[in-house]
N, C-alpha and C. Protein backbone atom coordinates (compact mmCIF):
# COMPACT_ATOMS: atom_id res chain seq x y z
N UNK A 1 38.02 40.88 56.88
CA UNK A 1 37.75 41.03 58.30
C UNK A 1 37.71 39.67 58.97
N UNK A 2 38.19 39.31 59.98
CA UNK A 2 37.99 38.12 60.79
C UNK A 2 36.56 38.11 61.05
N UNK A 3 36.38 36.64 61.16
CA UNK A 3 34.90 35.99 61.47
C UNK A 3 34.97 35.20 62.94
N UNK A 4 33.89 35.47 63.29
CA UNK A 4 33.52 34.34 64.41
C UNK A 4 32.15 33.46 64.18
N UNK A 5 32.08 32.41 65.19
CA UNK A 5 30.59 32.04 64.99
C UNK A 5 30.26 32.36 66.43
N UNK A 6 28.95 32.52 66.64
CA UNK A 6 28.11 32.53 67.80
C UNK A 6 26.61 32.02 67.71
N UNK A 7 26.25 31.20 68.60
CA UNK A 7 24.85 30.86 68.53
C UNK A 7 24.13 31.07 69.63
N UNK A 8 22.70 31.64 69.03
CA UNK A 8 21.77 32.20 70.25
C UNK A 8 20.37 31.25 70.31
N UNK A 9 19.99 31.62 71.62
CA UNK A 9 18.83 30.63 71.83
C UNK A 9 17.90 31.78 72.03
N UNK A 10 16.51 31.34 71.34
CA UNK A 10 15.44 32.49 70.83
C UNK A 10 14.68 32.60 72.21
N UNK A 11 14.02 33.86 72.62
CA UNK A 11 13.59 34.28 74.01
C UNK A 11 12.00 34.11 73.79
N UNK A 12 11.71 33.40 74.51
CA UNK A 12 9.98 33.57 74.38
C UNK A 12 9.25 34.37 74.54
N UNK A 13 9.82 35.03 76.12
CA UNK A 13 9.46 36.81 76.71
C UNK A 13 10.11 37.71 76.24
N UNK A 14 9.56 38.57 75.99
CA UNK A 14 10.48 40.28 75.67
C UNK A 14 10.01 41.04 76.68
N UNK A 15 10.92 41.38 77.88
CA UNK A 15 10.47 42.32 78.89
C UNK A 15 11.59 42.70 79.84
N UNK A 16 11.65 43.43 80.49
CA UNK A 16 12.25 43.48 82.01
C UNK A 16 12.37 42.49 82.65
N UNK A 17 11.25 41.70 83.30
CA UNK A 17 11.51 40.63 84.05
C UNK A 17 12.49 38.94 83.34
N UNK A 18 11.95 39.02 82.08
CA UNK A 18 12.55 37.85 81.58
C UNK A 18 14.31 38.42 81.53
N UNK A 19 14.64 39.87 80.58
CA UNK A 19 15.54 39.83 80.64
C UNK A 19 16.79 39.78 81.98
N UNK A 20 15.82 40.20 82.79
CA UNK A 20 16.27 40.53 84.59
C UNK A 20 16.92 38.76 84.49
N UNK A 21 15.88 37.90 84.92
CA UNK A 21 15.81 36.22 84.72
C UNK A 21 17.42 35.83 84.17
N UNK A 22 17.39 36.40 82.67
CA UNK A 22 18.58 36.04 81.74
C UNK A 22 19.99 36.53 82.18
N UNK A 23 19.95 37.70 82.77
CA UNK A 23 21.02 38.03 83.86
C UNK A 23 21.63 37.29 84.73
N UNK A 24 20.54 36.63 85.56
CA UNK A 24 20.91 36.39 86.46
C UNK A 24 21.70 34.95 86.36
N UNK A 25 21.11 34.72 85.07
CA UNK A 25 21.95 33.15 84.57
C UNK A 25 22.96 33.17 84.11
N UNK A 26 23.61 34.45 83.87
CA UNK A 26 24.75 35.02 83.02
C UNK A 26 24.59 35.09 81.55
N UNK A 27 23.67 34.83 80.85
CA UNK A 27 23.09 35.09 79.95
C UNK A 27 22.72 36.67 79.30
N UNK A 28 22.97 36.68 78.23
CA UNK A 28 23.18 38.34 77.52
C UNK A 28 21.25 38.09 76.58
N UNK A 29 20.83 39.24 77.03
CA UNK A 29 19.55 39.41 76.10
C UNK A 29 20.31 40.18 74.94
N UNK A 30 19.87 39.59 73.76
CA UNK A 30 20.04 40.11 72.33
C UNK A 30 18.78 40.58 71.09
N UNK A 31 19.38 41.88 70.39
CA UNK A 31 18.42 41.44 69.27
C UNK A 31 19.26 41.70 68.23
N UNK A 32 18.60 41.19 67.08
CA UNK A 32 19.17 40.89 65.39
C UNK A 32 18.45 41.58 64.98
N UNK A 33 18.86 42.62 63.85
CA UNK A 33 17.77 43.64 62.99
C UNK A 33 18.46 43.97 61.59
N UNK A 34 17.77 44.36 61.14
CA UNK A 34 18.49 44.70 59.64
C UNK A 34 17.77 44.06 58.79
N UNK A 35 17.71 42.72 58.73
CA UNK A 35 16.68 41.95 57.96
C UNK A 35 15.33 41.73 57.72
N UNK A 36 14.62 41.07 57.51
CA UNK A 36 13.28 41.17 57.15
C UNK A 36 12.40 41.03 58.19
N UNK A 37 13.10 40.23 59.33
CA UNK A 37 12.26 40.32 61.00
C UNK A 37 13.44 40.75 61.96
N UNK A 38 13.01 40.91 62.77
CA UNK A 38 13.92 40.73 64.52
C UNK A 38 13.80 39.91 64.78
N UNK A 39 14.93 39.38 65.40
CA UNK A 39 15.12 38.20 66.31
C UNK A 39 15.25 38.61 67.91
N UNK A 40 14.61 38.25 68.52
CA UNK A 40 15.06 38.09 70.23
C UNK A 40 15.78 36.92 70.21
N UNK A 41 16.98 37.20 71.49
CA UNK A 41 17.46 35.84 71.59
C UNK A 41 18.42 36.04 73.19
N UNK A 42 19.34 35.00 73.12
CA UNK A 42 20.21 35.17 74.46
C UNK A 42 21.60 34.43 73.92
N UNK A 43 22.45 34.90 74.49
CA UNK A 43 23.70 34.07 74.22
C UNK A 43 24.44 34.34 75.30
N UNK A 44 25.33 33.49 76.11
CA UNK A 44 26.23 33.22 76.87
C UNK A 44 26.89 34.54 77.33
N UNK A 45 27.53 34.87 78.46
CA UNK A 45 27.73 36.31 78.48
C UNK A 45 29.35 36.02 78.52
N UNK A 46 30.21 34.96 78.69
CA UNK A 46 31.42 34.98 78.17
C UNK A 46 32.03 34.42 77.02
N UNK A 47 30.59 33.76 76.29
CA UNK A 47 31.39 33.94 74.28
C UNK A 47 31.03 35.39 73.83
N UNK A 48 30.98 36.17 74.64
CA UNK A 48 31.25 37.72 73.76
C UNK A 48 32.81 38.21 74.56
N UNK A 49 33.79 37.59 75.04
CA UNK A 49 34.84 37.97 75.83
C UNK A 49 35.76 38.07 74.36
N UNK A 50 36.04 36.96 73.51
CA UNK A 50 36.37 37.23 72.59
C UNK A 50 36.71 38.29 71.68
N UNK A 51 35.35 38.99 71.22
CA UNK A 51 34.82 40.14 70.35
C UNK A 51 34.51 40.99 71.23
N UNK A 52 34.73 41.05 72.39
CA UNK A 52 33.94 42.55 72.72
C UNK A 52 35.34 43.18 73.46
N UNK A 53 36.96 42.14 74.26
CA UNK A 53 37.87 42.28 74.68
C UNK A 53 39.09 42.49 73.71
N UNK A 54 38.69 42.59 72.15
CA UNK A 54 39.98 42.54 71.56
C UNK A 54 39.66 44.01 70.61
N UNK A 55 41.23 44.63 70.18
CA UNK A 55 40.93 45.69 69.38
C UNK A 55 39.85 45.68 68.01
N UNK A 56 40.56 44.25 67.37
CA UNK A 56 39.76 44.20 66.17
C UNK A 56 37.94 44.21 66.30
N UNK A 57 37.48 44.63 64.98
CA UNK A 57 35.74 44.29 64.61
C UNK A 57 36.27 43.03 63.85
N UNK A 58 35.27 42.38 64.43
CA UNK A 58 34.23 40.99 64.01
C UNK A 58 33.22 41.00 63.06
N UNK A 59 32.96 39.94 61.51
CA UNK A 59 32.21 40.06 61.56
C UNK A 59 31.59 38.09 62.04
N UNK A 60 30.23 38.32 62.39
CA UNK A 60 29.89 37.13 63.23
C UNK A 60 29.03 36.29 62.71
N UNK A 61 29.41 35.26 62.34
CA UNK A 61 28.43 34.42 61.88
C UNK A 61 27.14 33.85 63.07
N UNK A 62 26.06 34.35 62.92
CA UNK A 62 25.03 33.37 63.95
C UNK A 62 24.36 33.13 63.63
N UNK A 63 24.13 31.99 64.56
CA UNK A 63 22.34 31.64 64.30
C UNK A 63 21.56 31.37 65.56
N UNK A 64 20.48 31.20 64.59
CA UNK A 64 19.42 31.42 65.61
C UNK A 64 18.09 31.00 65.09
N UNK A 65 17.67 30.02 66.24
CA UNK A 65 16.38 29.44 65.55
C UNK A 65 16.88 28.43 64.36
N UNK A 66 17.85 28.12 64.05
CA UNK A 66 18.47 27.36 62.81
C UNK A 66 18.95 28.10 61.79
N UNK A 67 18.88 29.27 62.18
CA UNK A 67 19.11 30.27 60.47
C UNK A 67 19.87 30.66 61.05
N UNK A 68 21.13 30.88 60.05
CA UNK A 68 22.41 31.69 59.71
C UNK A 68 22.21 33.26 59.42
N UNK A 69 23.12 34.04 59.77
CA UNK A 69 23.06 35.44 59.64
C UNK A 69 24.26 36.03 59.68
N UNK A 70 24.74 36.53 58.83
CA UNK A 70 25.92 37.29 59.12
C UNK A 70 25.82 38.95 59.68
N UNK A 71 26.32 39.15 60.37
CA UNK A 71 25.99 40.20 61.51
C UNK A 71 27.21 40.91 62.07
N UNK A 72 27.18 41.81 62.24
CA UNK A 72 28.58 42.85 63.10
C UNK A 72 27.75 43.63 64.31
N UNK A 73 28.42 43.50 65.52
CA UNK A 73 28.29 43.88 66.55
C UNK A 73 27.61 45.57 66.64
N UNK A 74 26.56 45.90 66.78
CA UNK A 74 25.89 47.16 66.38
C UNK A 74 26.01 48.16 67.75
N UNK A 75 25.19 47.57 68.63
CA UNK A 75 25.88 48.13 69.83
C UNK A 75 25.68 47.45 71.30
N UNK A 76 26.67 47.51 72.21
CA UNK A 76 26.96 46.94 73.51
C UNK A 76 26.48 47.48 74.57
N UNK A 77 25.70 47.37 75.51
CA UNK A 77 24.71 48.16 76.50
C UNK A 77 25.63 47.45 77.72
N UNK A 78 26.30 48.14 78.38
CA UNK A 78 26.79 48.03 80.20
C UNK A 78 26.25 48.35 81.37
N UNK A 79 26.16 47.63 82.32
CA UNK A 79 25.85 47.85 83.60
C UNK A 79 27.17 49.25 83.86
N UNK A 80 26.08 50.58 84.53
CA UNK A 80 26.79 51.68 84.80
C UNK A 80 27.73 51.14 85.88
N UNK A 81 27.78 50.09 86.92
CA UNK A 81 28.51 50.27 88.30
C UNK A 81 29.45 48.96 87.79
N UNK A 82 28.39 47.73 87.72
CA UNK A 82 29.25 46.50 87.77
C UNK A 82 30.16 46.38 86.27
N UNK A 83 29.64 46.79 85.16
CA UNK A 83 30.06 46.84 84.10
C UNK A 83 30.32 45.19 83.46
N UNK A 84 28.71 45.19 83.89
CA UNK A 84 28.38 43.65 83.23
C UNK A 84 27.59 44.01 82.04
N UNK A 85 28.06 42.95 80.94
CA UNK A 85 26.95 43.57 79.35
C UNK A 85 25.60 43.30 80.04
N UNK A 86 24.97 44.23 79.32
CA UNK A 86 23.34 44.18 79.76
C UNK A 86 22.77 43.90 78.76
N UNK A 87 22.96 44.19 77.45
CA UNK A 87 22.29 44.13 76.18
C UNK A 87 23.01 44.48 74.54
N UNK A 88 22.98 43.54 73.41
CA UNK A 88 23.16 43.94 72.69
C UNK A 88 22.45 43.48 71.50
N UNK A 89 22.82 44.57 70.50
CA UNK A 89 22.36 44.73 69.00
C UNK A 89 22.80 44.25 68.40
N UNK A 90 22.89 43.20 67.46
CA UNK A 90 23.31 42.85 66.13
C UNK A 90 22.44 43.42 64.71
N UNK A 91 23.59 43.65 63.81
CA UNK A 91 22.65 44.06 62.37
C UNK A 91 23.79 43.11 61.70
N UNK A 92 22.32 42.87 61.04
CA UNK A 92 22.07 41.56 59.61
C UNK A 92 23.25 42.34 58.79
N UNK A 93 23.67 41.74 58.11
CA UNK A 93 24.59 42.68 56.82
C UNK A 93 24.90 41.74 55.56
N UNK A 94 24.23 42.53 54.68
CA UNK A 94 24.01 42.09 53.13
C UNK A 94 25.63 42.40 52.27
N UNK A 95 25.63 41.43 51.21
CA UNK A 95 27.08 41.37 50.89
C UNK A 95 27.03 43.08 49.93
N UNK A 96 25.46 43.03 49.25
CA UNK A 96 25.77 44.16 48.32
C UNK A 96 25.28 45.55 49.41
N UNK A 97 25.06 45.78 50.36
CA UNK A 97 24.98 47.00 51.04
C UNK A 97 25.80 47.36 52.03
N UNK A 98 26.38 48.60 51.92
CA UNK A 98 27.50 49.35 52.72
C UNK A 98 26.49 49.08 54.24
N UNK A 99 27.85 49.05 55.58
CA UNK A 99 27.43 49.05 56.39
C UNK A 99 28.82 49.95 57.44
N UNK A 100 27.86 50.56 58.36
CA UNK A 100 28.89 51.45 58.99
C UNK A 100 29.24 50.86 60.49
N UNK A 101 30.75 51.03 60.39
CA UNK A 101 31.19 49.96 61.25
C UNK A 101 32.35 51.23 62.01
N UNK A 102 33.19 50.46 63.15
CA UNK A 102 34.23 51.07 64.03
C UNK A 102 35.64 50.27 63.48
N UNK A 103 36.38 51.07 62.69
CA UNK A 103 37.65 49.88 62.53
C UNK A 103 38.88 50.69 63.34
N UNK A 104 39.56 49.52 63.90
CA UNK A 104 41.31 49.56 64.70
C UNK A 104 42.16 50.55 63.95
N UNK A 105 42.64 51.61 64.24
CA UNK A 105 43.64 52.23 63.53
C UNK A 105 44.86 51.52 64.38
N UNK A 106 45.53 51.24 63.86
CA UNK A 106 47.29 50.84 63.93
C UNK A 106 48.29 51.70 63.53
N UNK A 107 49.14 52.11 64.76
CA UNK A 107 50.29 53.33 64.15
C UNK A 107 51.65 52.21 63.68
N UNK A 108 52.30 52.75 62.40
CA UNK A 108 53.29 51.55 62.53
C UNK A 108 54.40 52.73 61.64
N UNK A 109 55.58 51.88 61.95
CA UNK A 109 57.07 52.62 61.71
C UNK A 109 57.61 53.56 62.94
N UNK A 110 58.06 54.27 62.65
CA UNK A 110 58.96 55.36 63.14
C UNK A 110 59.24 57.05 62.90
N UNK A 111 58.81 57.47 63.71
CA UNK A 111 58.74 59.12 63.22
C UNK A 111 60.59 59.49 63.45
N UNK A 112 60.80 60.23 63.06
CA UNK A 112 61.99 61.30 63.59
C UNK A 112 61.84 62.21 64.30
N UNK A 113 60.83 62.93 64.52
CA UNK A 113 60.24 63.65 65.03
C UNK A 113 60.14 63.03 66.83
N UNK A 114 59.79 61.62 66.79
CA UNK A 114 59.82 61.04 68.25
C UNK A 114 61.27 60.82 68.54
N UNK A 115 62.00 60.16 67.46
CA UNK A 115 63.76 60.06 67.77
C UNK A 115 64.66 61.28 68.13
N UNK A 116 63.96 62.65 67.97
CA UNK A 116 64.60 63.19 68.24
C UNK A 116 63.94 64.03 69.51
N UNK A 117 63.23 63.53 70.11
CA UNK A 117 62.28 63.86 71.94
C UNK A 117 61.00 63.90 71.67
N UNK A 118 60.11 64.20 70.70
CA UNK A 118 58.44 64.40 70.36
C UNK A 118 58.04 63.58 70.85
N UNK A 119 56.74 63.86 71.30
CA UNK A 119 56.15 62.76 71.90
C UNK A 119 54.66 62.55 71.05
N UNK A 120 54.62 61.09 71.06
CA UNK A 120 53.58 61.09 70.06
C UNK A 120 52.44 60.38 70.66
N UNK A 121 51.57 61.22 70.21
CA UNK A 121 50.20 61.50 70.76
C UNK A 121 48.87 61.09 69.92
N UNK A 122 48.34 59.68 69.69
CA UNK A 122 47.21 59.28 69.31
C UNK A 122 46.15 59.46 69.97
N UNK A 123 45.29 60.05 68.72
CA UNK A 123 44.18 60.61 69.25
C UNK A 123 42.69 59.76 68.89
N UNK A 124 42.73 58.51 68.12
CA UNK A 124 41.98 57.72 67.72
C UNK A 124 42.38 56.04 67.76
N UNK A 125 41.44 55.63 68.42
CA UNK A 125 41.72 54.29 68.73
C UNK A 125 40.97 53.71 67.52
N UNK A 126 40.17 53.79 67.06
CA UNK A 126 39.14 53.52 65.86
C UNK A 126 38.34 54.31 65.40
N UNK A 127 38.14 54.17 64.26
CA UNK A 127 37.18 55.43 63.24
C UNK A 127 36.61 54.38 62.47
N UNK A 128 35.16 55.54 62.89
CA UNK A 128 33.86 55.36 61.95
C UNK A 128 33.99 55.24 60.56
N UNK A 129 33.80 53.92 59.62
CA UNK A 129 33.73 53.94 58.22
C UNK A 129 32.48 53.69 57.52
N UNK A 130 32.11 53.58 56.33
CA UNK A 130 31.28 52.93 56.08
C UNK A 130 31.97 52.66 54.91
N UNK A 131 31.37 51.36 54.01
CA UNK A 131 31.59 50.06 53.15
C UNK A 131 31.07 48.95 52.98
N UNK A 132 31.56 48.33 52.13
CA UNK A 132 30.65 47.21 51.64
C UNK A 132 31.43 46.16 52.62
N UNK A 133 31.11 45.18 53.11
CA UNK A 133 31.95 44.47 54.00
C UNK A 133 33.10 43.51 53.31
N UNK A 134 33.02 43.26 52.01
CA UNK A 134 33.79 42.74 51.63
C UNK A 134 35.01 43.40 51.06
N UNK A 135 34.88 44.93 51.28
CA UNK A 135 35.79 45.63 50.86
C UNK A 135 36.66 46.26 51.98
N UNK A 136 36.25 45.89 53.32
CA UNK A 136 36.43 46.62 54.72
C UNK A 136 37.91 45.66 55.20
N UNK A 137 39.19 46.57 55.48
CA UNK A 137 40.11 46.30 55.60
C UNK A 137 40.09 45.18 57.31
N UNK A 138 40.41 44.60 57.94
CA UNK A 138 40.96 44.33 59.15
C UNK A 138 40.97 45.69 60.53
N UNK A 139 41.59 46.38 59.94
CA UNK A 139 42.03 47.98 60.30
C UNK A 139 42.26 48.81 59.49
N UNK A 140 43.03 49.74 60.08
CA UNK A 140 43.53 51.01 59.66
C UNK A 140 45.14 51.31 60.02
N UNK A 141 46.01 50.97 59.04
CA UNK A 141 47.46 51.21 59.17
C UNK A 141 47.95 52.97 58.83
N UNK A 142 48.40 53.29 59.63
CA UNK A 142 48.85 54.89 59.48
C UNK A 142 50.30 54.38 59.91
N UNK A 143 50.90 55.25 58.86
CA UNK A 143 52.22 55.26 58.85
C UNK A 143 53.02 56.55 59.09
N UNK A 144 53.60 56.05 60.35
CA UNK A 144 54.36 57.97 60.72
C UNK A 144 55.61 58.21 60.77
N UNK A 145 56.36 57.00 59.21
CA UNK A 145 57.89 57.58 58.99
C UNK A 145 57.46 58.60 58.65
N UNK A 146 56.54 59.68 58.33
CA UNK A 146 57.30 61.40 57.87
C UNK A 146 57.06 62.02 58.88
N UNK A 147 57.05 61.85 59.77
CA UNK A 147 56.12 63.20 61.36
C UNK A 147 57.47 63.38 61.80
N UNK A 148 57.74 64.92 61.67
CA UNK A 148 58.57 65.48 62.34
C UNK A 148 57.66 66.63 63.53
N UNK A 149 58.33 66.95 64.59
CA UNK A 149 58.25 67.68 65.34
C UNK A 149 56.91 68.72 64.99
N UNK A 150 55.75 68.73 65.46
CA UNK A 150 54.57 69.38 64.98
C UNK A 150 53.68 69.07 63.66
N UNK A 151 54.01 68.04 63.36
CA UNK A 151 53.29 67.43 62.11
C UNK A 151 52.36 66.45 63.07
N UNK A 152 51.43 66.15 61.32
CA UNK A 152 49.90 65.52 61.85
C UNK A 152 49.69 64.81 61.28
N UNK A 153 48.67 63.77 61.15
CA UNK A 153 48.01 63.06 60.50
C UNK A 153 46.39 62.92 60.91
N UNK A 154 45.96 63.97 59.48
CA UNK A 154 44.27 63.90 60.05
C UNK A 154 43.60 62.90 59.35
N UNK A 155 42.17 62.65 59.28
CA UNK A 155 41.60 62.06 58.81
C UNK A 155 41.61 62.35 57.14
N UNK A 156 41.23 63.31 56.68
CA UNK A 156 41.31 63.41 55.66
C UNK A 156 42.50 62.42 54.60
N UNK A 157 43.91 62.64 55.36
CA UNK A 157 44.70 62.36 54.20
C UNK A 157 45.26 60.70 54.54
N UNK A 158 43.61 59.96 55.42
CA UNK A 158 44.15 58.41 55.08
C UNK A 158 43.10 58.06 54.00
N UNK A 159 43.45 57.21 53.37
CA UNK A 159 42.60 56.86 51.72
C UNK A 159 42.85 55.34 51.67
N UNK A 160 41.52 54.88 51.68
CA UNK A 160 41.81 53.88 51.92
C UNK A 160 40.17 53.37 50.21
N UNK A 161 40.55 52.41 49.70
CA UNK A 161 39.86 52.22 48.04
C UNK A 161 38.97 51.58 48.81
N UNK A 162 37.10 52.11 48.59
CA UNK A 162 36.18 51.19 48.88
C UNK A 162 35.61 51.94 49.80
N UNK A 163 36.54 52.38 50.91
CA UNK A 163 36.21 53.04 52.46
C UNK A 163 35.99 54.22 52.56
N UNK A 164 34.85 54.82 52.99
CA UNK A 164 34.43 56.07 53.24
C UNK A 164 34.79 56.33 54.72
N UNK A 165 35.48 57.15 55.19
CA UNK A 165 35.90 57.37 56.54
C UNK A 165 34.77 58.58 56.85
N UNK A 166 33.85 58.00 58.12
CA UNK A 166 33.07 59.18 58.61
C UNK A 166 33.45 60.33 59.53
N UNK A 167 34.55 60.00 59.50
CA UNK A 167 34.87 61.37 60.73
C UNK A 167 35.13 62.41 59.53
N UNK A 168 35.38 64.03 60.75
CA UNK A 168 35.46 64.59 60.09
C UNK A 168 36.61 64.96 59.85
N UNK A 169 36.70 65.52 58.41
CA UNK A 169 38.30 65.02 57.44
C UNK A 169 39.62 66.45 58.25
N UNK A 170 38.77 67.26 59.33
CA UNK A 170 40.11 68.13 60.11
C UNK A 170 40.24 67.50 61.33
N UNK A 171 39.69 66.45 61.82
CA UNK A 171 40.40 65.74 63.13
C UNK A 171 41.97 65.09 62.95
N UNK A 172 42.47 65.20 63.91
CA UNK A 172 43.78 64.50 64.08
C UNK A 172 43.73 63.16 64.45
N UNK A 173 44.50 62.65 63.66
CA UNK A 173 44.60 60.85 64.12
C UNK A 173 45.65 60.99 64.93
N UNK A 174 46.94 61.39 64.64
CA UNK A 174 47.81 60.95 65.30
C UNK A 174 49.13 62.42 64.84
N UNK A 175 49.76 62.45 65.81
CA UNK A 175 50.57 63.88 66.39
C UNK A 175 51.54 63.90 66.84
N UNK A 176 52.93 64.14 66.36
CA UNK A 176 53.87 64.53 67.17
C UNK A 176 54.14 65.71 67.47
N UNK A 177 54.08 66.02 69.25
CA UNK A 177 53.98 67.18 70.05
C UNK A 177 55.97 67.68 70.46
N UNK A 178 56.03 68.48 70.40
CA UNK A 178 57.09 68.89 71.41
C UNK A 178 57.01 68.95 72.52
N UNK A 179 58.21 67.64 73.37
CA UNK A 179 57.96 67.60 74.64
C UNK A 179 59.29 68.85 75.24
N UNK A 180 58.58 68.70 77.11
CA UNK A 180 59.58 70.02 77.49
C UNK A 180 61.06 69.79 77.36
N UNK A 181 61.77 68.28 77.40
CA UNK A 181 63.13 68.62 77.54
C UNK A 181 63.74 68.64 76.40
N UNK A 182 62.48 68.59 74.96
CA UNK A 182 63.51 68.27 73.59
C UNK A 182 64.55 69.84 73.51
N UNK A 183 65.69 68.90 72.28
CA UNK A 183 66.68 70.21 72.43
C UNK A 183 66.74 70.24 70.84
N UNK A 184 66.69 71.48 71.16
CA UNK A 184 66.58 72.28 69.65
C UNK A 184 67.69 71.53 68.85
N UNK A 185 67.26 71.76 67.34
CA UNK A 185 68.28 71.06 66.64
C UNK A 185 69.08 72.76 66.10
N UNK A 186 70.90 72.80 66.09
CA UNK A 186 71.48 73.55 65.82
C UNK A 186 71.34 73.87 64.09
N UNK A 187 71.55 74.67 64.23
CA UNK A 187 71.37 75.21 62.45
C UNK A 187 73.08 74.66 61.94
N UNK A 188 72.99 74.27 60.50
CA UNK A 188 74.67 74.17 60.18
C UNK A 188 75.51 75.01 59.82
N UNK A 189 76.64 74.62 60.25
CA UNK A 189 77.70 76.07 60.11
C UNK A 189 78.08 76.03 58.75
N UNK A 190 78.28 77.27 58.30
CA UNK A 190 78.56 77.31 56.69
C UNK A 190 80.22 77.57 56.77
């Protein structure tokens, strides 16, 4: 998985008003959990443009207070109107414990099924896994040279060694539909 670093500066207040304060400086209120304490902290609200604007998961090296932590983005809190970050979670993550993360599915190749009018229809931008992080791919490559005309690709039949995929194994990843102007393929003359 790609790494970043980020460093946070530790919050003295934990409240409404301080975090209100940290807003207004452009500053992101944070916490760190997973490990043996919480951390409060703040970090810059455009070194998360990086990791929070690109398909891939991160995992993030920070610190804080002087200590190092390796950490993956847990969850992102938005302003409902302005859709400024308001708050986020980091969790600690240990090399020997599975941790459940969001990874990039990537469609790659070529169906026949689209070459010949289908239109293909992804239904997952990323899926829930869990794993050990050192076993956790970049993404998720699905390959749709075989999708002809009404064929699927659900969760179940991607397999990936290490990775437990949490969705559930009858969702569709990805689909080629019959669109209205495809033209039937003729049967051959004997």
């Amino acid at each position: 998985m790609k790494t970043v670093s980020m460093s946070g500066s530790p919050r003295q207040n934990v409240g409404k008003k301080d975090a209100k304060e940290l807003r207004k400086n452009k500053m992101v209120p944070c916490v760190l959990y997973g490990g043996e304490k919480q951390y409060h902290f703040s970090i810059s609200e455009k070194n998360f443009n990086p990791v929070i604007f690109s398909p891939y998961t991160f995992i993030i090296d920070l610190e804080v207070e002087g200590k190092k932590f390796k950490t993956v983005l847990q969850e992102v809190q938005y302003h409902p109107v302005a859709d400024n970050i308001l708050h986020v979670d980091f969790l600690e993550i240990k090399e020997d414990k599975p941790v459940v993360i969001n990874l990039p599915v990537r469609i790659s190749g070529v169906s026949p099924g689209v070459l010949r009018g289908g239109k293909l229809v992804n239904k997952y931008r990323k899926l829930k896994v869990k794993g050990i992080v050192s076993k956790l791919p970049d993404l998720i490559d699905v390959s749709i040279n075989e999708l002809e005309v009404g064929d699927a690709i659900k969760v179940g039949d991607i397999k990936i060694e290490g990775v437990e995929l949490l969705e559930s194994p009858r969702n569709i990843v990805v689909t080629v539909q019959s669109a209205r102007n495809m033209v039937a393929e003729e049967p051959a003359k004997k």
